[in-house]
PDBML (XML) file of the C-alpha atoms, coordinates in Angstrom:
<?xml version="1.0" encoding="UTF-8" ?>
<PDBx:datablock datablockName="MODEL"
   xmlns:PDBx="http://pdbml.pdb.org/schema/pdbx-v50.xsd"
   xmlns:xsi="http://www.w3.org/2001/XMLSchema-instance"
   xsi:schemaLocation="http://pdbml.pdb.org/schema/pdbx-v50.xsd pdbx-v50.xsd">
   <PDBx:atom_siteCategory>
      <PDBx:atom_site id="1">
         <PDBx:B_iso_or_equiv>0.00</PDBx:B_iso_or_equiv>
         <PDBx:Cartn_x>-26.021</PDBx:Cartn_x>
         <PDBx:Cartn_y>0.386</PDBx:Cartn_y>
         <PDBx:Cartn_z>-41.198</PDBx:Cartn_z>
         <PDBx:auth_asym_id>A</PDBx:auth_asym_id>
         <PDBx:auth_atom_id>CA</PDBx:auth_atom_id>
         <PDBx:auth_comp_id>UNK</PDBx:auth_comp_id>
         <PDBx:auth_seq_id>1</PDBx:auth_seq_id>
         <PDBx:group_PDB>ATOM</PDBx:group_PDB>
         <PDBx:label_alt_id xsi:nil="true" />
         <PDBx:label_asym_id>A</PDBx:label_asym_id>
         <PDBx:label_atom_id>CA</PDBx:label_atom_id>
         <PDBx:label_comp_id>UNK</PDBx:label_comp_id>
         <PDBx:label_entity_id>1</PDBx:label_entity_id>
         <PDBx:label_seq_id>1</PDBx:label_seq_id>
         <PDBx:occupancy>1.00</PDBx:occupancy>
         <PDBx:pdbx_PDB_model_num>1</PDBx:pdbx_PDB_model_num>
         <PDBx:type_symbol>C</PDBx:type_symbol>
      </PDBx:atom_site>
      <PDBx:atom_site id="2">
         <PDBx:B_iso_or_equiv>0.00</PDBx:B_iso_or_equiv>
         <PDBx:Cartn_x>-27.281</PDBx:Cartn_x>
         <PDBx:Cartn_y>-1.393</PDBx:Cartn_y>
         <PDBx:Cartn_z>-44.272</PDBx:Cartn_z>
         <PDBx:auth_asym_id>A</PDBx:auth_asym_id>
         <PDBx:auth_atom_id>CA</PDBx:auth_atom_id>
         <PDBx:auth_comp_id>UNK</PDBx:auth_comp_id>
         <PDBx:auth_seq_id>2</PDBx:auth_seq_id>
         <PDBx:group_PDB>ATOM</PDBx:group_PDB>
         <PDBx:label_alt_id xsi:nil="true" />
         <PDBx:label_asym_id>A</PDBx:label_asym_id>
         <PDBx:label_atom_id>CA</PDBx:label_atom_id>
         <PDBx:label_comp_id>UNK</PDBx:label_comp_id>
         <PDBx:label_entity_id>1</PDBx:label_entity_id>
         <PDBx:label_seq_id>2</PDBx:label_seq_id>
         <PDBx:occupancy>1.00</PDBx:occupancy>
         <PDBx:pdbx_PDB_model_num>1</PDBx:pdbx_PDB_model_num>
         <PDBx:type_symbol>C</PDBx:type_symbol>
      </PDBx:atom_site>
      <PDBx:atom_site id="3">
         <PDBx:B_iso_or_equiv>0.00</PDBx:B_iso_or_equiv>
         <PDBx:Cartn_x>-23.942</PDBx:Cartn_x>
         <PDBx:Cartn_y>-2.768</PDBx:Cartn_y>
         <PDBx:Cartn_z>-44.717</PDBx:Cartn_z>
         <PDBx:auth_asym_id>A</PDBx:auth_asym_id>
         <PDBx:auth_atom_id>CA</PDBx:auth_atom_id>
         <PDBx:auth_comp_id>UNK</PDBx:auth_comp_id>
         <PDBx:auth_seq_id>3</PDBx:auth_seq_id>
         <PDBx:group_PDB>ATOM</PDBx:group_PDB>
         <PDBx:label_alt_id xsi:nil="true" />
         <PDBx:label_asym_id>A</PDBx:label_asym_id>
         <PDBx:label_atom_id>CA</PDBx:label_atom_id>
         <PDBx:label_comp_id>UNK</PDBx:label_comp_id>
         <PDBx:label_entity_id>1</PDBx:label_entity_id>
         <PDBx:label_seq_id>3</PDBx:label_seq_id>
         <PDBx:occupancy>1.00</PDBx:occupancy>
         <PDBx:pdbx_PDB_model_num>1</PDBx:pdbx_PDB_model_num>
         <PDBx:type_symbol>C</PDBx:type_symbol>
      </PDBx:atom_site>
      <PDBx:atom_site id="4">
         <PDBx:B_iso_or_equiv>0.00</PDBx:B_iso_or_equiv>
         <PDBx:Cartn_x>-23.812</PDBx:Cartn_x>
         <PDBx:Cartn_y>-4.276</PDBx:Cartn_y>
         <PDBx:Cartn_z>-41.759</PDBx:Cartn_z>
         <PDBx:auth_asym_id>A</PDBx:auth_asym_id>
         <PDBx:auth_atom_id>CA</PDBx:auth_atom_id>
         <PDBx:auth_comp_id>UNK</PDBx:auth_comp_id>
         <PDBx:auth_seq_id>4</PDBx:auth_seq_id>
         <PDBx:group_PDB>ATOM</PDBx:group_PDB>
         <PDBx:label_alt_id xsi:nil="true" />
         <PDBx:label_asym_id>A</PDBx:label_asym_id>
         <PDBx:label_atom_id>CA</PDBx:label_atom_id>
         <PDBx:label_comp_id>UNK</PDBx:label_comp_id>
         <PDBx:label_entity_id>1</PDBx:label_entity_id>
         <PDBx:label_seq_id>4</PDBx:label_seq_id>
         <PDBx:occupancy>1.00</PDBx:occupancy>
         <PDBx:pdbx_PDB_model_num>1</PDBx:pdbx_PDB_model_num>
         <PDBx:type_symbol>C</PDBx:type_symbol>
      </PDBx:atom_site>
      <PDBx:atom_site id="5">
         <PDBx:B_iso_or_equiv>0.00</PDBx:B_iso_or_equiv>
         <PDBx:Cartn_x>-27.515</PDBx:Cartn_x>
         <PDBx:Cartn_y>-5.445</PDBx:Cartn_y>
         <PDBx:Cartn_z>-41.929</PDBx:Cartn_z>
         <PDBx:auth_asym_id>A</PDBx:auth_asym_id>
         <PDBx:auth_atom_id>CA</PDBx:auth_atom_id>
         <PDBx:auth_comp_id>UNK</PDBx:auth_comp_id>
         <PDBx:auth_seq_id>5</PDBx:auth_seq_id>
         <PDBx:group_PDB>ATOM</PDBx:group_PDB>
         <PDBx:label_alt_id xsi:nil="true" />
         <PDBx:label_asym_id>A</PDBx:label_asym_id>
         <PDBx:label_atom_id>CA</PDBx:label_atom_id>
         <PDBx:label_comp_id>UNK</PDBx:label_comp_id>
         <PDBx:label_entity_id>1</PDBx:label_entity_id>
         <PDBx:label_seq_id>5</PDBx:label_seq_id>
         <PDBx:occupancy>1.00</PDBx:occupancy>
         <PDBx:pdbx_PDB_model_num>1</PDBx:pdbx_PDB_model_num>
         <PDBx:type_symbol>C</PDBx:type_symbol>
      </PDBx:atom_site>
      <PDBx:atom_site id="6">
         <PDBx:B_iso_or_equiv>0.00</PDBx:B_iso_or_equiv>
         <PDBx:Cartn_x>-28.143</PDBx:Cartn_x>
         <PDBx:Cartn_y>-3.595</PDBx:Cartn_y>
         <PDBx:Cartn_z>-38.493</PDBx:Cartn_z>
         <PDBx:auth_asym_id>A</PDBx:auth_asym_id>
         <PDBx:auth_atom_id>CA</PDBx:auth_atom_id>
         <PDBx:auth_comp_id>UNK</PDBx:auth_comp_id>
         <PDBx:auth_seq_id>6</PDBx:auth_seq_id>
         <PDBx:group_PDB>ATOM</PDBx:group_PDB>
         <PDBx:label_alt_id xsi:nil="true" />
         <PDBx:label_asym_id>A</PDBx:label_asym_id>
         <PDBx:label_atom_id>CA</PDBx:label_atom_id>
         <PDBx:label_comp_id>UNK</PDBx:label_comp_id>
         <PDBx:label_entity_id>1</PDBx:label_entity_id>
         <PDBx:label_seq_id>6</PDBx:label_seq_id>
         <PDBx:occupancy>1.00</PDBx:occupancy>
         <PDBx:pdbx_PDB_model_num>1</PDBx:pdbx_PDB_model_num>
         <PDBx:type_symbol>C</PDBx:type_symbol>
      </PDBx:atom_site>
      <PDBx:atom_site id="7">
         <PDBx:B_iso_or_equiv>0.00</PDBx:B_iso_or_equiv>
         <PDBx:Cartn_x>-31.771</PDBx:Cartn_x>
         <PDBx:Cartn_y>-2.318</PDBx:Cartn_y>
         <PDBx:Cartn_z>-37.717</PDBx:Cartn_z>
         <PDBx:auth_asym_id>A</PDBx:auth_asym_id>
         <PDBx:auth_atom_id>CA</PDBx:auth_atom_id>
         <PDBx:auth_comp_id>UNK</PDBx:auth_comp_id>
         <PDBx:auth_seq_id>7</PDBx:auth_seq_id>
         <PDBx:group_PDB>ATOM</PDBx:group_PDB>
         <PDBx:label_alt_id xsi:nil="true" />
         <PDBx:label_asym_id>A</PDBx:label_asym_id>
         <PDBx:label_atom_id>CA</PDBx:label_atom_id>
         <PDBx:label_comp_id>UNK</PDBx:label_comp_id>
         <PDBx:label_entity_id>1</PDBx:label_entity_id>
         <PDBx:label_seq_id>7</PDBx:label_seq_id>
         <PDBx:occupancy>1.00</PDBx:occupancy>
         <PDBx:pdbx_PDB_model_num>1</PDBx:pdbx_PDB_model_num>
         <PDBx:type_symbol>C</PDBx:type_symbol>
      </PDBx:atom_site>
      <PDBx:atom_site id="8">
         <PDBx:B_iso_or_equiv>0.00</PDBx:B_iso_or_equiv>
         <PDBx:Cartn_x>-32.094</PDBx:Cartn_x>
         <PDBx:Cartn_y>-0.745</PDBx:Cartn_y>
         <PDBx:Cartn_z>-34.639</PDBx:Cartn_z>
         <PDBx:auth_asym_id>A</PDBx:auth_asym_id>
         <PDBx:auth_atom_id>CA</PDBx:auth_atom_id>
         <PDBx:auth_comp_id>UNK</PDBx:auth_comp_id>
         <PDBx:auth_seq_id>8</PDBx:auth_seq_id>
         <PDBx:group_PDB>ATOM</PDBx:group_PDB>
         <PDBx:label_alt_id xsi:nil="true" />
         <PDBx:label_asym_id>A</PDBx:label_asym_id>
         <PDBx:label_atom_id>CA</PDBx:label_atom_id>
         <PDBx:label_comp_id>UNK</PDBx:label_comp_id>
         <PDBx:label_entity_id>1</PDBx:label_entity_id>
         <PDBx:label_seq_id>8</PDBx:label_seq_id>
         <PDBx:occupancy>1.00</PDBx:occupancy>
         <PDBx:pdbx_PDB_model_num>1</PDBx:pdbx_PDB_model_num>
         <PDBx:type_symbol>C</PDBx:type_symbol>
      </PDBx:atom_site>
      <PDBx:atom_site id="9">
         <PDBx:B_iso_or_equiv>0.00</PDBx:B_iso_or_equiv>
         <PDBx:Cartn_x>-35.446</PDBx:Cartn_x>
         <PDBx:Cartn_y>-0.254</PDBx:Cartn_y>
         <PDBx:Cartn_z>-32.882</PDBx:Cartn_z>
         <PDBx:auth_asym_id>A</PDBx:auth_asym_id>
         <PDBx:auth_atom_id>CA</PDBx:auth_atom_id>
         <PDBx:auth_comp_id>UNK</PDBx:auth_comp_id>
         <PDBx:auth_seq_id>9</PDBx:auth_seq_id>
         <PDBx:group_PDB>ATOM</PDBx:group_PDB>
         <PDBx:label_alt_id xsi:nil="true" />
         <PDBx:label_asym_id>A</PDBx:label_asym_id>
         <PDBx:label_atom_id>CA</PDBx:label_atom_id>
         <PDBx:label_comp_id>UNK</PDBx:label_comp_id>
         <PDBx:label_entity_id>1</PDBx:label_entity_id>
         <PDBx:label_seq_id>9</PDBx:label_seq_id>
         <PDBx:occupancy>1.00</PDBx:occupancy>
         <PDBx:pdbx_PDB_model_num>1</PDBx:pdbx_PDB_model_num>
         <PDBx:type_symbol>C</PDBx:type_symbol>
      </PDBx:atom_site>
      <PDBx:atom_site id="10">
         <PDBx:B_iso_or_equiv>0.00</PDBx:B_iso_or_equiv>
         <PDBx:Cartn_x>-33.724</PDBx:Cartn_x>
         <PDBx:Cartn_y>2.961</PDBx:Cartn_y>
         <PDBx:Cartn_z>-30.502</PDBx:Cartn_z>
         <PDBx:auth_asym_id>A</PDBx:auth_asym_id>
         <PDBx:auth_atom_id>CA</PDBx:auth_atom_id>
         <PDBx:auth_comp_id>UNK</PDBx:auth_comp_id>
         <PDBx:auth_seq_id>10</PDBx:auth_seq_id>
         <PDBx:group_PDB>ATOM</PDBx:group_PDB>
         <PDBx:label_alt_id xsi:nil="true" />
         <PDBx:label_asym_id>A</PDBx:label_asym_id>
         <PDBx:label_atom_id>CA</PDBx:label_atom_id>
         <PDBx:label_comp_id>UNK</PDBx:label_comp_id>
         <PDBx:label_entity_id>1</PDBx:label_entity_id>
         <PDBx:label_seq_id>10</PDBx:label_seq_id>
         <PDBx:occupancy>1.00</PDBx:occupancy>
         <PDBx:pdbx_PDB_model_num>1</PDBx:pdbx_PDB_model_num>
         <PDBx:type_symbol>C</PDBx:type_symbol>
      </PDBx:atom_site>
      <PDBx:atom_site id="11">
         <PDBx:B_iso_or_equiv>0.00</PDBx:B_iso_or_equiv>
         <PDBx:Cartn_x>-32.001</PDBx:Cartn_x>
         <PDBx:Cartn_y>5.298</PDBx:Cartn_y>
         <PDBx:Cartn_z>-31.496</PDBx:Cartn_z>
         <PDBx:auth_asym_id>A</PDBx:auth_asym_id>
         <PDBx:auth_atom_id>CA</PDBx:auth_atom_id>
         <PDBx:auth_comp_id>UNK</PDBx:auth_comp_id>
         <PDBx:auth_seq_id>11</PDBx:auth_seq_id>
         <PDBx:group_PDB>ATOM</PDBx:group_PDB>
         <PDBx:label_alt_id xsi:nil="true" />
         <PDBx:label_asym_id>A</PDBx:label_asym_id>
         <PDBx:label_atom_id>CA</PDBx:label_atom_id>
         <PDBx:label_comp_id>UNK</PDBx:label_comp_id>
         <PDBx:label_entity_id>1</PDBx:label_entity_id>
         <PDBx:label_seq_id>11</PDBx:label_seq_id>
         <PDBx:occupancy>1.00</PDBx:occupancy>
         <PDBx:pdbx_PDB_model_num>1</PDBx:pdbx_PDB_model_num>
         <PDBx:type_symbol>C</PDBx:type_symbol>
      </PDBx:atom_site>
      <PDBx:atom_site id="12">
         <PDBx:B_iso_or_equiv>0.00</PDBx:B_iso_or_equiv>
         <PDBx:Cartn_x>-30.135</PDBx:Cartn_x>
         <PDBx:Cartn_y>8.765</PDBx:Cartn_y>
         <PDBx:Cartn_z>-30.020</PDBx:Cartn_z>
         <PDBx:auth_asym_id>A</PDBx:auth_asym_id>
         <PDBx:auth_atom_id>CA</PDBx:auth_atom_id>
         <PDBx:auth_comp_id>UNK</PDBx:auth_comp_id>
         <PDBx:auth_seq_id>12</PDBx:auth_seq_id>
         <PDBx:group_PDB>ATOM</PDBx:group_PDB>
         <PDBx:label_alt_id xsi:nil="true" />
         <PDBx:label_asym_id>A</PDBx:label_asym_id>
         <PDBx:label_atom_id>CA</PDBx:label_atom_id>
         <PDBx:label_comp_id>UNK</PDBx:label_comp_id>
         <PDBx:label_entity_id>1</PDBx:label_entity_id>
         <PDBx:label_seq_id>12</PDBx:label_seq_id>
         <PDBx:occupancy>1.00</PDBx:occupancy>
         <PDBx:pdbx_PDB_model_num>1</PDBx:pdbx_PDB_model_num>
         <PDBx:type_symbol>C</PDBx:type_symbol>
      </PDBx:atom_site>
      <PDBx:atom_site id="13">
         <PDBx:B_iso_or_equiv>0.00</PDBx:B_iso_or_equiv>
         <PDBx:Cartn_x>-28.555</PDBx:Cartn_x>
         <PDBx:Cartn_y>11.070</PDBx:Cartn_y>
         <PDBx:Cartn_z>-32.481</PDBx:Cartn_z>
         <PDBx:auth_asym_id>A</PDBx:auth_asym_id>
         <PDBx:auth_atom_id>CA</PDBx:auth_atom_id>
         <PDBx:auth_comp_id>UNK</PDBx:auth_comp_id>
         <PDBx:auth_seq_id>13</PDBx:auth_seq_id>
         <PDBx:group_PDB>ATOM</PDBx:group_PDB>
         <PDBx:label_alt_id xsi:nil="true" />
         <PDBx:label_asym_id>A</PDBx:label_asym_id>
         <PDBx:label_atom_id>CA</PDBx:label_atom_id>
         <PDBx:label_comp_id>UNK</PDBx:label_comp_id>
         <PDBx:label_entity_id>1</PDBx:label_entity_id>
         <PDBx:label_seq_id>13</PDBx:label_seq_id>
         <PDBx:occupancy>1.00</PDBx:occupancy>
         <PDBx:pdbx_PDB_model_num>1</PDBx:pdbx_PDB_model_num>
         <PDBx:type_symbol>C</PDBx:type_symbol>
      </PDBx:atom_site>
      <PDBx:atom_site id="14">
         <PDBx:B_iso_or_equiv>0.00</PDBx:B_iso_or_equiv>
         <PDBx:Cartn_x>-26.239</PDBx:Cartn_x>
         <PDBx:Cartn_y>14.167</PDBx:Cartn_y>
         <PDBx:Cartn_z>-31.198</PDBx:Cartn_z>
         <PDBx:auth_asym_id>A</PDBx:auth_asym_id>
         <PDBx:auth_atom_id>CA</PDBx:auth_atom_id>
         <PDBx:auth_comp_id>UNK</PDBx:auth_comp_id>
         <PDBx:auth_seq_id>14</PDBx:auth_seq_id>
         <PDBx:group_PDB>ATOM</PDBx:group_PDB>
         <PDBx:label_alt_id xsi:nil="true" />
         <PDBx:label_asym_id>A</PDBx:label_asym_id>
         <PDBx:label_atom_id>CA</PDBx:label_atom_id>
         <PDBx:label_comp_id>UNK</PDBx:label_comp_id>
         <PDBx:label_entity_id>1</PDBx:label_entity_id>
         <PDBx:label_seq_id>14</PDBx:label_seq_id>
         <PDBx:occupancy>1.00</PDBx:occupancy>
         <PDBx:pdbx_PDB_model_num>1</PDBx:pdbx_PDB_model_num>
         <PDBx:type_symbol>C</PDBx:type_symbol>
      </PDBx:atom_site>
      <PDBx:atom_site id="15">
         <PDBx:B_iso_or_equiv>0.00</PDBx:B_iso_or_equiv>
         <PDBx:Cartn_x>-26.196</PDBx:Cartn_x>
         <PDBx:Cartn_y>17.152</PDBx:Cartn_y>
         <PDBx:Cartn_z>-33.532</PDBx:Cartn_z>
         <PDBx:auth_asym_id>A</PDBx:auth_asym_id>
         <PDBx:auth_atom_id>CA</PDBx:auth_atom_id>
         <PDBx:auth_comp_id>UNK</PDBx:auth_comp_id>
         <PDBx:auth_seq_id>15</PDBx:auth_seq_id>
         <PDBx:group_PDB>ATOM</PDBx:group_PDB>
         <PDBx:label_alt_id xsi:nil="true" />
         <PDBx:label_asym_id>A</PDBx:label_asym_id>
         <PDBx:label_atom_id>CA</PDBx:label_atom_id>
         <PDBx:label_comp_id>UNK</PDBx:label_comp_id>
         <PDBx:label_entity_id>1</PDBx:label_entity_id>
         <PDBx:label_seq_id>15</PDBx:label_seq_id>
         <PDBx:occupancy>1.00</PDBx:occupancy>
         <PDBx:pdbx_PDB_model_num>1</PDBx:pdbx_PDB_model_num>
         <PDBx:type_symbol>C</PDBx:type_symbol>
      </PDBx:atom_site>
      <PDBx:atom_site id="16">
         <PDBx:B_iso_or_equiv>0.00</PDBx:B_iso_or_equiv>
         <PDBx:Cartn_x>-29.643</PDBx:Cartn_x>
         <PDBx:Cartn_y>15.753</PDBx:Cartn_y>
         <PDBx:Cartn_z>-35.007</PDBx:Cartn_z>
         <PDBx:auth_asym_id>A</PDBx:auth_asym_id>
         <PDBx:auth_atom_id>CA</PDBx:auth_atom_id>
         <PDBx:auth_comp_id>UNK</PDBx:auth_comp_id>
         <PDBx:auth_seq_id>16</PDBx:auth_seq_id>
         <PDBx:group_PDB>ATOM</PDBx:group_PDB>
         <PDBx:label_alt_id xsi:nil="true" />
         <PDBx:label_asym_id>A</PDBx:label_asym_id>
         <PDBx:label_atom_id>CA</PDBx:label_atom_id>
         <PDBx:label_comp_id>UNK</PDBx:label_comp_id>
         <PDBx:label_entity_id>1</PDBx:label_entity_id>
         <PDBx:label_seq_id>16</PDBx:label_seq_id>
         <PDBx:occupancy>1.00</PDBx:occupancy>
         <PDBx:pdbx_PDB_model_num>1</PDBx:pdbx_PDB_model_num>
         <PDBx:type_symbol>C</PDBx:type_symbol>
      </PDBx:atom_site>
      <PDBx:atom_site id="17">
         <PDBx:B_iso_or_equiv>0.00</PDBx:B_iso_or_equiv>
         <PDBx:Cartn_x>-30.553</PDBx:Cartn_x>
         <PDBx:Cartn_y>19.321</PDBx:Cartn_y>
         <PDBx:Cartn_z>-36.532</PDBx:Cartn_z>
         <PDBx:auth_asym_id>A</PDBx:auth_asym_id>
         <PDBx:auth_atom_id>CA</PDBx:auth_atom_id>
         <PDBx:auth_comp_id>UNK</PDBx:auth_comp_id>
         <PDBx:auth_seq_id>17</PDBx:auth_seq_id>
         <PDBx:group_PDB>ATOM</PDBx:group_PDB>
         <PDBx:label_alt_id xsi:nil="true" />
         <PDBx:label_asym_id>A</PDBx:label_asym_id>
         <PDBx:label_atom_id>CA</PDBx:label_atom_id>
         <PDBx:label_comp_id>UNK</PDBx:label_comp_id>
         <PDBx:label_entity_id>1</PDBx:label_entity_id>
         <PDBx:label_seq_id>17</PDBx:label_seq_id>
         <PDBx:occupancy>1.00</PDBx:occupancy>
         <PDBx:pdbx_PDB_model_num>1</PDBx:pdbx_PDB_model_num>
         <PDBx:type_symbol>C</PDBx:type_symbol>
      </PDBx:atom_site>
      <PDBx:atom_site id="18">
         <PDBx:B_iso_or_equiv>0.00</PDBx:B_iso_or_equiv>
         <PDBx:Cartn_x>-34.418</PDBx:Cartn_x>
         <PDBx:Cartn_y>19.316</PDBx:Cartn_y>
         <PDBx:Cartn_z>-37.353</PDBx:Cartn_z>
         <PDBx:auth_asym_id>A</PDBx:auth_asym_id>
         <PDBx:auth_atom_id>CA</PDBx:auth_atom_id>
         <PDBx:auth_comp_id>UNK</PDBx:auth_comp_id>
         <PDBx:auth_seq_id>18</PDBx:auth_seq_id>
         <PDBx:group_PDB>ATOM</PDBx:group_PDB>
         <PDBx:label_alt_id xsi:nil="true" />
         <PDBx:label_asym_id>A</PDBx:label_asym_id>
         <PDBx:label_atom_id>CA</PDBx:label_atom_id>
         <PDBx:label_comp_id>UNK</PDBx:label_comp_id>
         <PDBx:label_entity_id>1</PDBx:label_entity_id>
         <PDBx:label_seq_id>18</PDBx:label_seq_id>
         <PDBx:occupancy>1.00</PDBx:occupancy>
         <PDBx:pdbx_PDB_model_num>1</PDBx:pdbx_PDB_model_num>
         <PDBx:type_symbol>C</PDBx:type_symbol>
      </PDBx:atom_site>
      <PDBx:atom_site id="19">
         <PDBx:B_iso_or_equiv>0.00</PDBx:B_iso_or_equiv>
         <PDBx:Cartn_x>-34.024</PDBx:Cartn_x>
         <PDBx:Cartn_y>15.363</PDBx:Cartn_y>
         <PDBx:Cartn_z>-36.707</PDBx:Cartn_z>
         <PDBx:auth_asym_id>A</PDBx:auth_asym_id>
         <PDBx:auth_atom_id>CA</PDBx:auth_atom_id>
         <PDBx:auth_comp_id>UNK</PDBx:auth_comp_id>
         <PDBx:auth_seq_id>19</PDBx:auth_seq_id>
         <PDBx:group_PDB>ATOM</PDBx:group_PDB>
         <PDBx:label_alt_id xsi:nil="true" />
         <PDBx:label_asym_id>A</PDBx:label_asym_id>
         <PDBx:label_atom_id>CA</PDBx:label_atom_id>
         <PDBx:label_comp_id>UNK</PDBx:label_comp_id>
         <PDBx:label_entity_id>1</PDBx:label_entity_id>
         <PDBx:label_seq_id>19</PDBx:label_seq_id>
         <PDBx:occupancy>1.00</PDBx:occupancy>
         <PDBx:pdbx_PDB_model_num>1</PDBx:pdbx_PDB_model_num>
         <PDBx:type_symbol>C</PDBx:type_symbol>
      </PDBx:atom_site>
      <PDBx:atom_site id="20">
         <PDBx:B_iso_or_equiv>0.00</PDBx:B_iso_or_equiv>
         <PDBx:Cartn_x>-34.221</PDBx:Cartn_x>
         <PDBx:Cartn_y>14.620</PDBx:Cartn_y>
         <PDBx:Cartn_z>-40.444</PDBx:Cartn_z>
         <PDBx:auth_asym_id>A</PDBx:auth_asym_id>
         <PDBx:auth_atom_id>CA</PDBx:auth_atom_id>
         <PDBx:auth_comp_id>UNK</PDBx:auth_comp_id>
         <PDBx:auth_seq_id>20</PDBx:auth_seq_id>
         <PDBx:group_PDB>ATOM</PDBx:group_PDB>
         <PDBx:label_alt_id xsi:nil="true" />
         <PDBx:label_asym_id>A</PDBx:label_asym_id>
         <PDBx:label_atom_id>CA</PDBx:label_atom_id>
         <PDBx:label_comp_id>UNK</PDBx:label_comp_id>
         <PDBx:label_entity_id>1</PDBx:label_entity_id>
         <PDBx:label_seq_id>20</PDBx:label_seq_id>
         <PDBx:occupancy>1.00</PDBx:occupancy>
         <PDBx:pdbx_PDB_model_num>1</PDBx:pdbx_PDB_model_num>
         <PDBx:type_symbol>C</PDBx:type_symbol>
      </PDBx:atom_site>
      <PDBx:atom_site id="21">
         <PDBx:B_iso_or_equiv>0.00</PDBx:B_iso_or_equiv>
         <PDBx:Cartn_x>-32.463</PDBx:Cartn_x>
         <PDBx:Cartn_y>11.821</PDBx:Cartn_y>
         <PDBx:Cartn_z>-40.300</PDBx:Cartn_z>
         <PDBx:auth_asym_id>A</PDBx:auth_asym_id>
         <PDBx:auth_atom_id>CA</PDBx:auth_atom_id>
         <PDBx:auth_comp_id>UNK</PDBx:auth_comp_id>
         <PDBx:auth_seq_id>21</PDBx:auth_seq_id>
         <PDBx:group_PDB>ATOM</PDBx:group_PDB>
         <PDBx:label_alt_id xsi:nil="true" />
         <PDBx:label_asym_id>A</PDBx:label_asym_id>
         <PDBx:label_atom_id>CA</PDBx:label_atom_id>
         <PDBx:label_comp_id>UNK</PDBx:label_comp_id>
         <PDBx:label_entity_id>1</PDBx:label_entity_id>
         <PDBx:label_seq_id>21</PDBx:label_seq_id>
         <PDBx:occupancy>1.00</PDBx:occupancy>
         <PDBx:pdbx_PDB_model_num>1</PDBx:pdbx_PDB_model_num>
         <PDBx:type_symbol>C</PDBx:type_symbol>
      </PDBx:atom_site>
      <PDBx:atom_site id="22">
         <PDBx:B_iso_or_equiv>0.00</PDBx:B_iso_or_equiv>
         <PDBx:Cartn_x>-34.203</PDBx:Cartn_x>
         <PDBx:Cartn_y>10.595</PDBx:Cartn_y>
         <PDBx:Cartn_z>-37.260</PDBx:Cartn_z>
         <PDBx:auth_asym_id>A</PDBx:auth_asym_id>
         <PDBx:auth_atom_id>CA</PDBx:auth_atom_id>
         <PDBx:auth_comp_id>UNK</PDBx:auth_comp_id>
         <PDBx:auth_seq_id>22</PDBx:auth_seq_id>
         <PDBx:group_PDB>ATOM</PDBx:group_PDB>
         <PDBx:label_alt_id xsi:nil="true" />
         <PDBx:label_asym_id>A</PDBx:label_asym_id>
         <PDBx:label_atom_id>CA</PDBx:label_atom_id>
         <PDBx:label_comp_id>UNK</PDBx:label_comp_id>
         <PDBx:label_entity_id>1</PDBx:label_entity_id>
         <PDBx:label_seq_id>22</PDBx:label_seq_id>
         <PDBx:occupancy>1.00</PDBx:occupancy>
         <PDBx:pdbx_PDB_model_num>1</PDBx:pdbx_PDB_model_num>
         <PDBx:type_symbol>C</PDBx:type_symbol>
      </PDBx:atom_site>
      <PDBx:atom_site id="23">
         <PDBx:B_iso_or_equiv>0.00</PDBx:B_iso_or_equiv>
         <PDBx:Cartn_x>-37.635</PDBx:Cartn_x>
         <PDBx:Cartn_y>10.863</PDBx:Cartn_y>
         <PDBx:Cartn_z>-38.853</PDBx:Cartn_z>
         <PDBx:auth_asym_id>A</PDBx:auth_asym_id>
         <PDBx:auth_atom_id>CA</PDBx:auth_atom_id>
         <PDBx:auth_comp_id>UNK</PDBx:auth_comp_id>
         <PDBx:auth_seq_id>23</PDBx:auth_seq_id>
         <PDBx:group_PDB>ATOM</PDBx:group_PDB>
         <PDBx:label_alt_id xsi:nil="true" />
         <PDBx:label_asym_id>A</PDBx:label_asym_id>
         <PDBx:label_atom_id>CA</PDBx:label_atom_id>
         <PDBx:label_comp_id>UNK</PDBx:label_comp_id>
         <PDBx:label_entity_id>1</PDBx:label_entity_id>
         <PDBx:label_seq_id>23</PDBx:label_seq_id>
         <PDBx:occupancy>1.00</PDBx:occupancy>
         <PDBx:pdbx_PDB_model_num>1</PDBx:pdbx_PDB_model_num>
         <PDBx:type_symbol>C</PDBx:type_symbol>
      </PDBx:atom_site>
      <PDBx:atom_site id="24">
         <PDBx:B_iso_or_equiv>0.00</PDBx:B_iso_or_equiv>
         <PDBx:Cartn_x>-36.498</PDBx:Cartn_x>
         <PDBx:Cartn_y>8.997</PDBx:Cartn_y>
         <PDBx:Cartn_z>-42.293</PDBx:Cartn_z>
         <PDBx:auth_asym_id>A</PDBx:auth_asym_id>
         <PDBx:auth_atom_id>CA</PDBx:auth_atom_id>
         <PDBx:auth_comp_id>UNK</PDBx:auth_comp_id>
         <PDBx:auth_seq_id>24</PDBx:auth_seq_id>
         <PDBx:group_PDB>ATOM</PDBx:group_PDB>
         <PDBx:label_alt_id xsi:nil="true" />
         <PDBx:label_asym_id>A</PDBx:label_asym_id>
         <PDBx:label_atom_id>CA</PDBx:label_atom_id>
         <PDBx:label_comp_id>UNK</PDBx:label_comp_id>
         <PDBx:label_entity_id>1</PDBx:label_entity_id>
         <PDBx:label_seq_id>24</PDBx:label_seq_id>
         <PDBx:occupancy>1.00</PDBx:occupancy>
         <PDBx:pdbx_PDB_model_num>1</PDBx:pdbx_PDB_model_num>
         <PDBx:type_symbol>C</PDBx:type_symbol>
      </PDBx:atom_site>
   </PDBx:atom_siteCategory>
</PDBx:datablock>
């Protein structure tokens, strides 16, 4: 995502575990 200079403002993530990615 940084790569691509992408910043989203929603997001969905499938297999998110405790959402630890989400949260960062």
């Amino acid at each position: 995502l940084q790569y691509l200079g992408r910043k989203p403002g929603r997001i969905l993530e499938i297999g998110c575990a405790n959402g630890w990615r989400l949260a960062q």
